[in-house]
Each structure stands twice: as structure tokens, then as C-alpha cells.
C-alpha atoms as a PDB file:
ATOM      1  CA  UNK A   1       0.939  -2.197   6.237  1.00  0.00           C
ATOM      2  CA  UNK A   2      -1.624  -2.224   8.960  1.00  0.00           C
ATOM      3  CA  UNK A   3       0.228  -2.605  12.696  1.00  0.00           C
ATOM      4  CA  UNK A   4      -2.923  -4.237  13.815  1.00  0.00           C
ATOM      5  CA  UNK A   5      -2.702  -6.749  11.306  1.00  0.00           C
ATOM      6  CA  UNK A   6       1.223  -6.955  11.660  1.00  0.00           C
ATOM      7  CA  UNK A   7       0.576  -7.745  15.766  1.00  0.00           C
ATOM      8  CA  UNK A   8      -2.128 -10.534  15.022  1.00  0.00           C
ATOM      9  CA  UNK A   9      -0.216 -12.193  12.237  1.00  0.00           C
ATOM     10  CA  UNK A  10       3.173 -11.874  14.937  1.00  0.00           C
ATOM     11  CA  UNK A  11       0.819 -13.503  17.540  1.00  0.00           C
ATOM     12  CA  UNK A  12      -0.327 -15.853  15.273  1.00  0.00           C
ATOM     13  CA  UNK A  13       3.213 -17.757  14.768  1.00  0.00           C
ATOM     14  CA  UNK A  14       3.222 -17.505  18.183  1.00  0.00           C
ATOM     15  CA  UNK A  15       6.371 -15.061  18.223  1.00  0.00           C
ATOM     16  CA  UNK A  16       5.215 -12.859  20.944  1.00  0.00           C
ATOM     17  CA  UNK A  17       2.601 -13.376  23.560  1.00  0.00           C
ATOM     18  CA  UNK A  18      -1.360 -13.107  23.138  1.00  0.00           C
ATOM     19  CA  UNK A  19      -1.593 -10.418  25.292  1.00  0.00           C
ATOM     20  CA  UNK A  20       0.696  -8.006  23.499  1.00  0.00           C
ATOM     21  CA  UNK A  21      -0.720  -4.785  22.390  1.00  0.00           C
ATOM     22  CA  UNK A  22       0.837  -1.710  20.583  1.00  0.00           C
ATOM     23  CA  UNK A  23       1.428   0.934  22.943  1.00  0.00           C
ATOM     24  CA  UNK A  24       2.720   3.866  20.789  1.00  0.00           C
ATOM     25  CA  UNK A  25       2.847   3.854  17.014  1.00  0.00           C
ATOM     26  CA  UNK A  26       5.713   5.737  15.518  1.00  0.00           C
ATOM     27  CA  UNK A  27       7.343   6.602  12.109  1.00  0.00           C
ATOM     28  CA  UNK A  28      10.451   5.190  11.600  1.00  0.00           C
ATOM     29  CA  UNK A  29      12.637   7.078   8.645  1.00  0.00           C
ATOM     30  CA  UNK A  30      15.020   4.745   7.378  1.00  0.00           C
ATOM     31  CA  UNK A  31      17.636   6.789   4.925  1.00  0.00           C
ATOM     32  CA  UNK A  32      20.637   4.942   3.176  1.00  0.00           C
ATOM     33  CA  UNK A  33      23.647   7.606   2.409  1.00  0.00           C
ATOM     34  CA  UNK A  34      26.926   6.464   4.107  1.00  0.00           C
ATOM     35  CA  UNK A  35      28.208  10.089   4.011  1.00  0.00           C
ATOM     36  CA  UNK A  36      25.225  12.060   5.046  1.00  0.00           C
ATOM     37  CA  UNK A  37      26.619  12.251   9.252  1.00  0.00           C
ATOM     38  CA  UNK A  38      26.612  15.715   9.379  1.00  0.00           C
ATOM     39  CA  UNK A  39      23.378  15.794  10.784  1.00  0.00           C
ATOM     40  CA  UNK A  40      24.199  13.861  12.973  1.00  0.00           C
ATOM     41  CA  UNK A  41      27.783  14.964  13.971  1.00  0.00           C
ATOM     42  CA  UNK A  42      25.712  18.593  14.633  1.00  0.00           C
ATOM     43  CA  UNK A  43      23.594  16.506  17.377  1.00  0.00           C
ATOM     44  CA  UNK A  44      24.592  16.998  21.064  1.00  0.00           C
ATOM     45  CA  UNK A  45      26.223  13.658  22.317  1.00  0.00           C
ATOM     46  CA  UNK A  46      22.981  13.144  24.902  1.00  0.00           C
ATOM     47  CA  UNK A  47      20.961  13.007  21.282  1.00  0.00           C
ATOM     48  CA  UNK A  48      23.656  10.711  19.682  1.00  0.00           C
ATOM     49  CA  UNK A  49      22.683   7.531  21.099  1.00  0.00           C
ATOM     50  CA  UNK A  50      18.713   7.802  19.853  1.00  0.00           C
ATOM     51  CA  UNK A  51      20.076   6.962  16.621  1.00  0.00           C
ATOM     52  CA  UNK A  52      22.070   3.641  14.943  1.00  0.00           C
ATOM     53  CA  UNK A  53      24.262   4.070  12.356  1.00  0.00           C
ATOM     54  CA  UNK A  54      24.052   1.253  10.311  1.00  0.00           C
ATOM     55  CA  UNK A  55      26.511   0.831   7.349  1.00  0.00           C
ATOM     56  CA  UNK A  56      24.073  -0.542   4.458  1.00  0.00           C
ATOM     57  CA  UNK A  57      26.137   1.006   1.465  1.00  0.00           C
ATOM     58  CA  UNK A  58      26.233  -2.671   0.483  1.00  0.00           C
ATOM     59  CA  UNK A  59      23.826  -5.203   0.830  1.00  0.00           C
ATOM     60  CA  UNK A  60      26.896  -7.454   2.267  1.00  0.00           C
ATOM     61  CA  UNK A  61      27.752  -5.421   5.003  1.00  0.00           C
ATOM     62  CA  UNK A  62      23.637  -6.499   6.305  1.00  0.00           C
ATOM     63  CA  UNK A  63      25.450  -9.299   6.942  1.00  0.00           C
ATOM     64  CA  UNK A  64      27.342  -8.055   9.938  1.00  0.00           C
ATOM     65  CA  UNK A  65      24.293  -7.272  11.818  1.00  0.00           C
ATOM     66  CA  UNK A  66      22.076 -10.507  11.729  1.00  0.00           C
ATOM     67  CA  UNK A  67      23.519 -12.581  14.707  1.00  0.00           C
ATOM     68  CA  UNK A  68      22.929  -9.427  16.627  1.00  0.00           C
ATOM     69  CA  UNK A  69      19.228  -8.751  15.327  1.00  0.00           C
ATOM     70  CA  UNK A  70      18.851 -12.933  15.683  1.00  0.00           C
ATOM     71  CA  UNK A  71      19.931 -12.681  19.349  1.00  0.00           C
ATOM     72  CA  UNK A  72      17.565  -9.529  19.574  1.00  0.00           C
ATOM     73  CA  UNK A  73      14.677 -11.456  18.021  1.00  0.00           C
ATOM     74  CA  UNK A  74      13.880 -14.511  19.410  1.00  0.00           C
ATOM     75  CA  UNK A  75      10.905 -16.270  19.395  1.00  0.00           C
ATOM     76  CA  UNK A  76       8.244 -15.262  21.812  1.00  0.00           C
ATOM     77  CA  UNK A  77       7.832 -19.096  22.472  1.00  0.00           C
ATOM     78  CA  UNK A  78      11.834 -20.142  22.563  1.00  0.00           C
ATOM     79  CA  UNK A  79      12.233 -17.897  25.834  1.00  0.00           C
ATOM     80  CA  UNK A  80       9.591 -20.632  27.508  1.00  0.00           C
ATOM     81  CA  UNK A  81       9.994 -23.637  26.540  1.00  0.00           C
ATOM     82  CA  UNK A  82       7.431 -26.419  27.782  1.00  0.00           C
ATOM     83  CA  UNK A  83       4.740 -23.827  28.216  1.00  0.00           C
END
């Protein structure tokens, strides 16, 4: 999908302000194998903390992260309310 498009639609519902504007675009690899850490067990601990672990092996266990993402990502508008 288009990040453009993403960004206007996210303006749009008014979750982030009108003035937002992509600074970087990145690829983001997103790779579901609960036992494939020794990549990242060979990383120096300084590395370590550019990546999450996340355990996914179930789709239950997405469960334990949504109050944290929630918290993470609240409405643009929420944060000023009356505006």
C-alpha cells in the first residue's frame, strides 16, 4: 500500500495532525519463527535493543501486547481534547 495514501487516510480520521508528513520510509521485515534467535543472540548487546521480540507463535499470545500498542496508539485528537 501507498504511504502517501496511508498518511491522508490517517489524517483523514483525524488520528494524527494535518501537518504530519513522512520523513523517512523504511522496510520493515516482519518474520514469525519462535526459535530462529540465533541471529539475534550473535548481535552485540548495543544492537539488541533495535529489535522486539514478539512471541506470535499463537495468534493468542497477540493478545498480550494490545493494551501496550493501545496506550502507544492513541488518537491524534484524544491527546487534545476541546481543540
Amino acid at each position: 500500500m501507498d504511504p502517501e495514501a496511508i498518511l491522508k487516510d490517517m489524517k483523514q480520521k483525524n488520528l494524527i495532525d494535518f501537518s504530519a508528513y513522512i520523513l523517512q520510509r523504511d522496510v520493515y521485515i516482519y518474520e514469525q519463527f519462535p526459535y530462529n534467535m540465533g541471529w539475534y543472540n550473535q548481535l552485540p548487546k548495543s544492537m539488541q535493543g533495535h529489535f522486539e521480540i514478539l512471541d506470535t507463535a499463537a495468534f493468542g499470545n497477540i493478545s498480550r501486547y494490545l493494551s501496550r500498542w493501545e496506550a502507544a496508539m492513541v488518537p491524534y485528537h484524544s491527546l487534545f481534547p476541546g481543540e
